[in-house]
PDB file of N, CA and C in Angstrom:
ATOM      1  N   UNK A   1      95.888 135.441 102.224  1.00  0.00           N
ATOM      2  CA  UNK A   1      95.863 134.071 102.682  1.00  0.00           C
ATOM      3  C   UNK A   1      96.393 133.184 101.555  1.00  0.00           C
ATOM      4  N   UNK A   2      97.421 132.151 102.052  1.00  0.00           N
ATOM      5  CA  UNK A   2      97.935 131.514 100.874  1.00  0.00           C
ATOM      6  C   UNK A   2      97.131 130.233 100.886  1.00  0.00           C
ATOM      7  N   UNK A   3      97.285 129.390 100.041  1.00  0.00           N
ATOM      8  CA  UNK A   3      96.528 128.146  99.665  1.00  0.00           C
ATOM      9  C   UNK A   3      97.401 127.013  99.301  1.00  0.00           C
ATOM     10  N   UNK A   4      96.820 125.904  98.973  1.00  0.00           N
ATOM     11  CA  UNK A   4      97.636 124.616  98.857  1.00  0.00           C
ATOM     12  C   UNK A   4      97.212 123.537  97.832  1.00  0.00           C
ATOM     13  N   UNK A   5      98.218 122.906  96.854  1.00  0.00           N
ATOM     14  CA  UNK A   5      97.477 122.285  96.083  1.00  0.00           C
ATOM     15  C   UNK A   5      98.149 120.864  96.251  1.00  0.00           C
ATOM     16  N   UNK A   6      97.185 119.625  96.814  1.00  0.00           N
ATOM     17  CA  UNK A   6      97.811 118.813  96.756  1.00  0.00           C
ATOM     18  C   UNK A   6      97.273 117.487  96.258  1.00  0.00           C
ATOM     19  N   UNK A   7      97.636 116.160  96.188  1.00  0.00           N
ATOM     20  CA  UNK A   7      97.360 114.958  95.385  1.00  0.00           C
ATOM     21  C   UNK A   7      97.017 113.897  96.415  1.00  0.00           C
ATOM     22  N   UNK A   8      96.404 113.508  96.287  1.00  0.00           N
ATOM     23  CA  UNK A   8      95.812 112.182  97.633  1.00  0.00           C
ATOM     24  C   UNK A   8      95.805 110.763  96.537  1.00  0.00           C
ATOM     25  N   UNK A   9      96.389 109.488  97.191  1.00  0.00           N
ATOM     26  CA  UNK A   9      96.164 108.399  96.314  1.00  0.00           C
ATOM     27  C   UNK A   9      95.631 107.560  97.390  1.00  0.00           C
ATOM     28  N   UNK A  10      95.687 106.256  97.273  1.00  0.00           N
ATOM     29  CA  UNK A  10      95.068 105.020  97.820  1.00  0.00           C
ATOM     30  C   UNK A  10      95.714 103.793  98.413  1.00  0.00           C
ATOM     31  N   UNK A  11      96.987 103.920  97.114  1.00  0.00           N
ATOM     32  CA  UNK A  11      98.624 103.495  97.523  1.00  0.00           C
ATOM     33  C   UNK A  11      99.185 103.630  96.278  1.00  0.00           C
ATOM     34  N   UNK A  12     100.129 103.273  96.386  1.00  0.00           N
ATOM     35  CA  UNK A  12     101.496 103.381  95.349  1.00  0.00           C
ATOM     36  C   UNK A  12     100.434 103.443  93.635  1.00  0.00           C
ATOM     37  N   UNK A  13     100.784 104.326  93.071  1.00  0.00           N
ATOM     38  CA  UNK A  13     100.453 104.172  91.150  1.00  0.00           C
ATOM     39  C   UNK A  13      99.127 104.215  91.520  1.00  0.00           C
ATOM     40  N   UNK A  14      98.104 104.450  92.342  1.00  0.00           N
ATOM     41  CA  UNK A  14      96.510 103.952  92.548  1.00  0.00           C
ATOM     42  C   UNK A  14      96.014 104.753  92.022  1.00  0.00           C
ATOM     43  N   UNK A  15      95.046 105.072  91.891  1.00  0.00           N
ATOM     44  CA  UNK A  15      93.903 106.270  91.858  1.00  0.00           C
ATOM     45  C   UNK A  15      94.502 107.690  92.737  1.00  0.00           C
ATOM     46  N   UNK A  16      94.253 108.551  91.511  1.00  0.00           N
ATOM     47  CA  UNK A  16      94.548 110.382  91.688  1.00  0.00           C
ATOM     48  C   UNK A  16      93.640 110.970  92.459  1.00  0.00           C
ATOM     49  N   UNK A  17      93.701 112.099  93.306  1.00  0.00           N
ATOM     50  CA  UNK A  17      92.763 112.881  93.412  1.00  0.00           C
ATOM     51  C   UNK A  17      94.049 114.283  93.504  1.00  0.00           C
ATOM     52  N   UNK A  18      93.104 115.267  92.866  1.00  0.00           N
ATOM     53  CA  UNK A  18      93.881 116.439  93.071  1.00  0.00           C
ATOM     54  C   UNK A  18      93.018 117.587  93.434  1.00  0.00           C
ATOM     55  N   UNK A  19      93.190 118.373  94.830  1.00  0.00           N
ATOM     56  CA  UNK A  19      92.764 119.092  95.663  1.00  0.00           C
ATOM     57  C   UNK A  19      93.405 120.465  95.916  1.00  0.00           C
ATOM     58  N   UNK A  20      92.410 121.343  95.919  1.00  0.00           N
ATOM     59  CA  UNK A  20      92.959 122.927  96.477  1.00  0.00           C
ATOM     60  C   UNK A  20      92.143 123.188  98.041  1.00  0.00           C
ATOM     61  N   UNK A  21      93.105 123.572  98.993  1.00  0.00           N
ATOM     62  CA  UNK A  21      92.841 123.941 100.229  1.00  0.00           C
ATOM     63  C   UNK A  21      93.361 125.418 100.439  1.00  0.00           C
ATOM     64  N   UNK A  22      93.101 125.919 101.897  1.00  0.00           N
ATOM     65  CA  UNK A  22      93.830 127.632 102.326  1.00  0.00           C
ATOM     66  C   UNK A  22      94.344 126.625 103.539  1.00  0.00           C
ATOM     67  N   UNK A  23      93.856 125.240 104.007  1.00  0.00           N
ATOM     68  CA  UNK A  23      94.067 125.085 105.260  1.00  0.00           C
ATOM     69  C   UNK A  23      95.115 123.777 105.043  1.00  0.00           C
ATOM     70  N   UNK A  24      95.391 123.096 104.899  1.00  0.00           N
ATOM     71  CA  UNK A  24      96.350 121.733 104.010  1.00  0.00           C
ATOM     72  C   UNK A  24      96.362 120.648 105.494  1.00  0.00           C
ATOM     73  N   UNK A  25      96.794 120.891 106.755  1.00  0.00           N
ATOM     74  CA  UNK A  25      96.440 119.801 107.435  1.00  0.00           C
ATOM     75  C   UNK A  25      95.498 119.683 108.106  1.00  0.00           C
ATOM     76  N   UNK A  26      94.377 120.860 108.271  1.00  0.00           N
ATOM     77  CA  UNK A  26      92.780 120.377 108.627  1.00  0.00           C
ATOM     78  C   UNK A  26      91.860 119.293 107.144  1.00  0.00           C
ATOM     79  N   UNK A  27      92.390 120.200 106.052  1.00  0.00           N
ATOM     80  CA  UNK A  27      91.757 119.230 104.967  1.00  0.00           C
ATOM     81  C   UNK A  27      92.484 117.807 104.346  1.00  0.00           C
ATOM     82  N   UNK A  28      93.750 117.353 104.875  1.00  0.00           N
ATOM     83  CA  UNK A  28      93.927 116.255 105.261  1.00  0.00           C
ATOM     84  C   UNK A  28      93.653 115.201 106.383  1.00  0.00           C
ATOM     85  N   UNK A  29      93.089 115.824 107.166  1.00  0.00           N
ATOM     86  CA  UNK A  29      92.884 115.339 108.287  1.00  0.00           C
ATOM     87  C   UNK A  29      91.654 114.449 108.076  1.00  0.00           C
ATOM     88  N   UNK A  30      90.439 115.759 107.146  1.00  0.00           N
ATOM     89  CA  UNK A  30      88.939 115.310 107.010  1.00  0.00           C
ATOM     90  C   UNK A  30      89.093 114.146 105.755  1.00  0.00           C
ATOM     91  N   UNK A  31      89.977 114.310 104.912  1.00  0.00           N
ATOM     92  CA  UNK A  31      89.951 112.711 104.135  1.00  0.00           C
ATOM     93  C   UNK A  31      89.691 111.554 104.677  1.00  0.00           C
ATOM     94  N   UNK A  32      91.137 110.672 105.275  1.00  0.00           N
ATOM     95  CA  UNK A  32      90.886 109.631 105.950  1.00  0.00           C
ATOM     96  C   UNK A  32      89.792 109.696 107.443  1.00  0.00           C
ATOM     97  N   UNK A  33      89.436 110.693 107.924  1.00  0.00           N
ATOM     98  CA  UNK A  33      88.297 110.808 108.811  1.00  0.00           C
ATOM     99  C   UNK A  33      87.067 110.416 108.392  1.00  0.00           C
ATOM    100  N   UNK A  34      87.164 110.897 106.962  1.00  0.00           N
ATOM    101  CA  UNK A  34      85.366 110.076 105.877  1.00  0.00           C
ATOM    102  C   UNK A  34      84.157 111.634 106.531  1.00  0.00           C
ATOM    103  N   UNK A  35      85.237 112.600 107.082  1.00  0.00           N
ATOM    104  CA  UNK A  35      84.202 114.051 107.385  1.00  0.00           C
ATOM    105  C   UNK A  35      83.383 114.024 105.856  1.00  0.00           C
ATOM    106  N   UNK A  36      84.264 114.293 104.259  1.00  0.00           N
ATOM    107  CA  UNK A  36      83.375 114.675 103.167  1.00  0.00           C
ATOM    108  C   UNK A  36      83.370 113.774 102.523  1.00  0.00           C
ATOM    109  N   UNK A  37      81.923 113.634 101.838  1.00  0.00           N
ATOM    110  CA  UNK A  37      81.451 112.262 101.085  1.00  0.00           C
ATOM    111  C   UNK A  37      81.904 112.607  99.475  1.00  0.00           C
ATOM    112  N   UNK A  38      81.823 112.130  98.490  1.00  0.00           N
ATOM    113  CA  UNK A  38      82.597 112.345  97.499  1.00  0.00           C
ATOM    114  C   UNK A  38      83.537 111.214  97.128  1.00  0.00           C
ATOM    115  N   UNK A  39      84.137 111.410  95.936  1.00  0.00           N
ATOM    116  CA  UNK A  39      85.266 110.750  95.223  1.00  0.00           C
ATOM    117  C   UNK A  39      86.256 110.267  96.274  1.00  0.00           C
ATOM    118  N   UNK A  40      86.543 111.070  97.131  1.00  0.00           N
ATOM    119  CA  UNK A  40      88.205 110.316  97.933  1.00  0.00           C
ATOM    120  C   UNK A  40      87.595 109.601  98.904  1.00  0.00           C
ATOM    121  N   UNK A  41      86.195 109.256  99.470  1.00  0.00           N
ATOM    122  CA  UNK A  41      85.761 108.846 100.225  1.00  0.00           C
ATOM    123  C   UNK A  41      85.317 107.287  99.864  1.00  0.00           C
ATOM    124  N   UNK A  42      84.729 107.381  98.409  1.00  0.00           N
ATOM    125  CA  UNK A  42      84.745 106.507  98.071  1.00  0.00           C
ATOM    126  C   UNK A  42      85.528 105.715  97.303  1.00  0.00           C
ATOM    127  N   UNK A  43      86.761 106.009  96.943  1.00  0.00           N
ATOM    128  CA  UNK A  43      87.924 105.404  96.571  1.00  0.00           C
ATOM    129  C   UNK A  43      89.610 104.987  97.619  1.00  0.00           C
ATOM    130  N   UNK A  44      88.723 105.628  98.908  1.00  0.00           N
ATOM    131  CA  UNK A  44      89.604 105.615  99.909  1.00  0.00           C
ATOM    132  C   UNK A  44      90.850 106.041  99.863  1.00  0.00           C
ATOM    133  N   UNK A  45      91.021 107.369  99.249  1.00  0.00           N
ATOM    134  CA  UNK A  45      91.596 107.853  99.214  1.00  0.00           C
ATOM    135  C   UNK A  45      92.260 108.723 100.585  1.00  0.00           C
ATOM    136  N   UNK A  46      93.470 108.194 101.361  1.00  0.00           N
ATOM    137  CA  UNK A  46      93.628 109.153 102.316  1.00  0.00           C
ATOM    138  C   UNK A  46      95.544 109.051 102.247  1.00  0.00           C
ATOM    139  N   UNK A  47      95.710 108.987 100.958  1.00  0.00           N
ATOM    140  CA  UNK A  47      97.501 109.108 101.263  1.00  0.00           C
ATOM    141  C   UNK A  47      97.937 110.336 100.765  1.00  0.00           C
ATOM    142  N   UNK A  48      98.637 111.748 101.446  1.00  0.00           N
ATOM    143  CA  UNK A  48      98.918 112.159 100.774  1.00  0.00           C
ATOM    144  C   UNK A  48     100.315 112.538 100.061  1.00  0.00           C
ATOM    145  N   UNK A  49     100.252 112.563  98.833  1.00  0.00           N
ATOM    146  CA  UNK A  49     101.803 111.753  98.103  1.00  0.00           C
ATOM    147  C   UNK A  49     101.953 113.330  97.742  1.00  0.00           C
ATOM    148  N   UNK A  50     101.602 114.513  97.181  1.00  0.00           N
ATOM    149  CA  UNK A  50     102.112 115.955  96.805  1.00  0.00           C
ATOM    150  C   UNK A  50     101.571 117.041  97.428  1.00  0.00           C
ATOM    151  N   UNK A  51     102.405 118.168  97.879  1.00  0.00           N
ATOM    152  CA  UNK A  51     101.441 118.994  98.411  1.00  0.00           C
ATOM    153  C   UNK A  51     102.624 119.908  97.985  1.00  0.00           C
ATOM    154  N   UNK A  52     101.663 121.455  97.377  1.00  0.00           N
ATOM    155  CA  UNK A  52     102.552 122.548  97.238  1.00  0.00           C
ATOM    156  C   UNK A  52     102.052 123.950  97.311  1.00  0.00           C
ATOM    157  N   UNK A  53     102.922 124.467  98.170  1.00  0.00           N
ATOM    158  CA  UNK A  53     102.337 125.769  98.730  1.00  0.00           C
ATOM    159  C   UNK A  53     102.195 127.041  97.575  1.00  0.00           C
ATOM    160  N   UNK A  54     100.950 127.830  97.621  1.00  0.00           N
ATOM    161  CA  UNK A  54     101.444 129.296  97.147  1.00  0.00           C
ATOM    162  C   UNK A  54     100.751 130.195  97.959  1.00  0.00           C
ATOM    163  N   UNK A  55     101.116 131.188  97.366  1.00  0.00           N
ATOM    164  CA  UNK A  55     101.071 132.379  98.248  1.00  0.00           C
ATOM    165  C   UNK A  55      99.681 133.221  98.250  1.00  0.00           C
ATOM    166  N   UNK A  56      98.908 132.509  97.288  1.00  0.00           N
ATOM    167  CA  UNK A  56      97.588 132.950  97.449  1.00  0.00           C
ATOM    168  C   UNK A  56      96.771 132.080  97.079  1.00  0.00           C
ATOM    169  N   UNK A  57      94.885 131.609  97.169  1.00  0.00           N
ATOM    170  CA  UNK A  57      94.334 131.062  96.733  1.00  0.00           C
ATOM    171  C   UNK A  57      93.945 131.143  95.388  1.00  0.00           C
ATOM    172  N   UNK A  58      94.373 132.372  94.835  1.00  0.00           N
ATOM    173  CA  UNK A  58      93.965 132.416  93.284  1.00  0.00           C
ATOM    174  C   UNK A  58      94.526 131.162  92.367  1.00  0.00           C
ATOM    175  N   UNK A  59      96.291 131.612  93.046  1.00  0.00           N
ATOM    176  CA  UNK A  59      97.238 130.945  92.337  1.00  0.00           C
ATOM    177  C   UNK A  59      96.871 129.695  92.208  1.00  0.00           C
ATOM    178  N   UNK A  60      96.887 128.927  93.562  1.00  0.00           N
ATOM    179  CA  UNK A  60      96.496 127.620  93.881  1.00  0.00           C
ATOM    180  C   UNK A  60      95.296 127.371  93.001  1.00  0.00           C
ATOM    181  N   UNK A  61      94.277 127.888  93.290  1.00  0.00           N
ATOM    182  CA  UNK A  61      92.914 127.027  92.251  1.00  0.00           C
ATOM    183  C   UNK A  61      93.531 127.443  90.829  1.00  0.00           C
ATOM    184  N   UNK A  62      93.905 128.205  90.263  1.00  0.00           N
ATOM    185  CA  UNK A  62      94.850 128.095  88.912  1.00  0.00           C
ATOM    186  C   UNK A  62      95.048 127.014  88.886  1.00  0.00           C
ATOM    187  N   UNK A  63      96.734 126.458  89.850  1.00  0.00           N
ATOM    188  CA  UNK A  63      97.621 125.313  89.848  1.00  0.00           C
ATOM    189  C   UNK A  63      96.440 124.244  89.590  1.00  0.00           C
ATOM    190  N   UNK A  64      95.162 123.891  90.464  1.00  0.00           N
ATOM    191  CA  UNK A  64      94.769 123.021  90.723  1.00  0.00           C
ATOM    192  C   UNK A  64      94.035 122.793  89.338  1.00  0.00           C
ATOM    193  N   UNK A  65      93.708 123.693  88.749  1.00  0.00           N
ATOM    194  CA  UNK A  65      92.488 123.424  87.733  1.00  0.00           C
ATOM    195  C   UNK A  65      93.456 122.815  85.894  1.00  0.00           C
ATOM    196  N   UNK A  66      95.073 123.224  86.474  1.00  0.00           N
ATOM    197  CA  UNK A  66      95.984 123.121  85.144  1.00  0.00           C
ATOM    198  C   UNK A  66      95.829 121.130  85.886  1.00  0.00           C
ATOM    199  N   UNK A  67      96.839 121.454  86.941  1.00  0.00           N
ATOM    200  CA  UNK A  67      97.133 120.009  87.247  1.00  0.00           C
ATOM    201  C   UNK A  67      95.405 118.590  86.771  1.00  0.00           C
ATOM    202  N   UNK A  68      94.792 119.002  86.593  1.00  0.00           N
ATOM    203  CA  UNK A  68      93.307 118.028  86.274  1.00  0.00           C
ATOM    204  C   UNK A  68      93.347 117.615  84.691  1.00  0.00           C
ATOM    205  N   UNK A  69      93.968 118.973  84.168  1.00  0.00           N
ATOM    206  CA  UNK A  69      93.955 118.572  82.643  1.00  0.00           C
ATOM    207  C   UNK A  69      94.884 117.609  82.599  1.00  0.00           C
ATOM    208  N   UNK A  70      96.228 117.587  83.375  1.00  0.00           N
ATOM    209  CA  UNK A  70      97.340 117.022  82.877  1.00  0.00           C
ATOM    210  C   UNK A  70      96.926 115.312  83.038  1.00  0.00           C
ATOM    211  N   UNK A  71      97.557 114.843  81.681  1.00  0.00           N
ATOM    212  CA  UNK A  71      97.552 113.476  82.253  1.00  0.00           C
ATOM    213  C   UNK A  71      98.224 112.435  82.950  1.00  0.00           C
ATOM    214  N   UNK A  72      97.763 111.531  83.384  1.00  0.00           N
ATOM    215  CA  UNK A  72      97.777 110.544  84.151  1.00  0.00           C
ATOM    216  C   UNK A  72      99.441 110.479  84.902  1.00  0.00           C
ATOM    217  N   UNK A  73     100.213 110.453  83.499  1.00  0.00           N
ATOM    218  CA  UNK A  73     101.750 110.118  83.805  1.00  0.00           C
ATOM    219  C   UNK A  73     102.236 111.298  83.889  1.00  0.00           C
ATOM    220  N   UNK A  74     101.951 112.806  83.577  1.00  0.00           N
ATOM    221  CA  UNK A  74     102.695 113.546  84.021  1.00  0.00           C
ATOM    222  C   UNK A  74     102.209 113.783  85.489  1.00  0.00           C
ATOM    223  N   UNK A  75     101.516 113.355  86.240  1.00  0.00           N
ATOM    224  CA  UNK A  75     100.686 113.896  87.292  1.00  0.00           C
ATOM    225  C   UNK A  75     101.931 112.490  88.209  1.00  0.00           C
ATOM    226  N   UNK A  76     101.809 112.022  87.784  1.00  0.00           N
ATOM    227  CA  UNK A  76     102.864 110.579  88.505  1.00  0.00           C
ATOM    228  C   UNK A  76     104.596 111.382  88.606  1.00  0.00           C
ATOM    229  N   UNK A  77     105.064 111.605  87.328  1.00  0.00           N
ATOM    230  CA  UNK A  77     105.831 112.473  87.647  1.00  0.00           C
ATOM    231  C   UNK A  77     106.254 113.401  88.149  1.00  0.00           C
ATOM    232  N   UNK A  78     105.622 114.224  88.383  1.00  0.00           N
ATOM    233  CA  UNK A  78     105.319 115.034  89.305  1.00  0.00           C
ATOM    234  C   UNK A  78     105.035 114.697  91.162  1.00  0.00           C
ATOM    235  N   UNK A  79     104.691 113.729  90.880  1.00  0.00           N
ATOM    236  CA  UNK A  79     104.954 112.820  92.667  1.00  0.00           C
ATOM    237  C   UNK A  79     106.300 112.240  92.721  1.00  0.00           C
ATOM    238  N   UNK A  80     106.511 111.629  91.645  1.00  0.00           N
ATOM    239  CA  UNK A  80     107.531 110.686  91.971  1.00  0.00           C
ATOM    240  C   UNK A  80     109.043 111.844  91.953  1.00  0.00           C
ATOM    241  N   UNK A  81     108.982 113.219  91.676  1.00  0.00           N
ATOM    242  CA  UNK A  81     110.225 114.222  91.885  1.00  0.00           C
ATOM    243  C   UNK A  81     110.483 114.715  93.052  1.00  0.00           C
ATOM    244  N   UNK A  82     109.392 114.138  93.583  1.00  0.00           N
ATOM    245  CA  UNK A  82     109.566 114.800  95.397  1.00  0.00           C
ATOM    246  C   UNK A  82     109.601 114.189  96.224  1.00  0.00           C
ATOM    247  N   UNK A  83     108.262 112.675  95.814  1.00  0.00           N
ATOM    248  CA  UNK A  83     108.227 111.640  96.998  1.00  0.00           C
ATOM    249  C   UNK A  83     108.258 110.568  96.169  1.00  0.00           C
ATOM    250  N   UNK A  84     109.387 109.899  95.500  1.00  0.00           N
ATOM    251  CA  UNK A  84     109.654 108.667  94.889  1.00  0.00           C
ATOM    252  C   UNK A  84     109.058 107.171  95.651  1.00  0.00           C
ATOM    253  N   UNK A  85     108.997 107.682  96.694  1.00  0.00           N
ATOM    254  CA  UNK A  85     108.503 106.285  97.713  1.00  0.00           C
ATOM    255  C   UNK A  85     106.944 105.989  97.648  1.00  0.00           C
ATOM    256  N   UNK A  86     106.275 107.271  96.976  1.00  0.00           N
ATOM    257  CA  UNK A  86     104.937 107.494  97.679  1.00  0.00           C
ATOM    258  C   UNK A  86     104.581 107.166  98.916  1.00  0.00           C
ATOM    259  N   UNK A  87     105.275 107.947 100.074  1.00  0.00           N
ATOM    260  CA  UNK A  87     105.273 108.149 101.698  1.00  0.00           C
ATOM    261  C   UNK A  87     104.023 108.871 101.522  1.00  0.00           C
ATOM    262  N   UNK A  88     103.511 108.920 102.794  1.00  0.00           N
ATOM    263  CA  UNK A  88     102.511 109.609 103.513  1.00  0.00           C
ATOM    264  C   UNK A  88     103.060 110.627 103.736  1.00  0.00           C
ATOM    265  N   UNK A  89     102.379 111.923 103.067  1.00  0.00           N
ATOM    266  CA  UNK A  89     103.035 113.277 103.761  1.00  0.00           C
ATOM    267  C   UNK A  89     102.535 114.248 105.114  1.00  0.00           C
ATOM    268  N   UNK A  90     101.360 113.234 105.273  1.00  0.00           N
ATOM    269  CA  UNK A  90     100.745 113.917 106.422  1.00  0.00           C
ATOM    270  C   UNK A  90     101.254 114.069 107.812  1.00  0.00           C
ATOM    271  N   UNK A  91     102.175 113.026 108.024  1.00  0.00           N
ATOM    272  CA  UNK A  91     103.039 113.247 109.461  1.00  0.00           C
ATOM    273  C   UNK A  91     103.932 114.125 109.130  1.00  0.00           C
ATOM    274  N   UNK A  92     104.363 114.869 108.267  1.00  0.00           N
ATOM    275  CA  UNK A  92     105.271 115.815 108.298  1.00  0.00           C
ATOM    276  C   UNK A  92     104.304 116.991 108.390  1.00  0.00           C
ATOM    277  N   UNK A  93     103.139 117.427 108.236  1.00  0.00           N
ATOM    278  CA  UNK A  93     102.343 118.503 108.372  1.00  0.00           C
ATOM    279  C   UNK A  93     102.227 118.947 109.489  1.00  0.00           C
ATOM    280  N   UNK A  94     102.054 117.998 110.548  1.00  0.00           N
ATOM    281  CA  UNK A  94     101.586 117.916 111.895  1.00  0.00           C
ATOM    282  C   UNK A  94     102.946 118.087 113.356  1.00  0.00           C
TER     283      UNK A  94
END
């Protein structure tokens, strides 16, 4: 089973969150729904600006646990190489 590691903000430059899933548009779905209480719930967090696939969950919680150390501006860079606009990536999931 592969997994997914992706970045949720609030809007443009806002507040980070960075997330590991196996499922990527059921656990986008439960963000802006307010299903789990926590950090993105209370920062209203439901945009999602990065999402990247691998091929297993190991990999992914790896990816996810490097991407937390990194700071602030490389984590921006890293959005802004794929989705410069900071678009919503969730209508493309669906």
């Amino acid at each position: 089973m592969g997994g997914w590691v992706y970045i949720l903000t609030n809007k443009p430059n806002g507040v980070l969150y960075v997330g590991v899933t196996s499922n990527l548009s059921r656990r986008i779905w439960e963000h802006p729904e307010g299903v789990v209480d926590g950090f993105t719930k209370r920062y209203g967090l439901k945009r999602l600006v990065y999402a990247e696939p691998h091929d297993d969950m190991l990999g992914a919680i790896q990816r996810e646990k490097d991407l937390k150390h990194w700071s602030r501006a490389w984590k921006v860079r890293l959005i802004l190489g794929t989705n410069p606009e900071w678009a919503d990536l969730y209508d493309q999931l669906v």
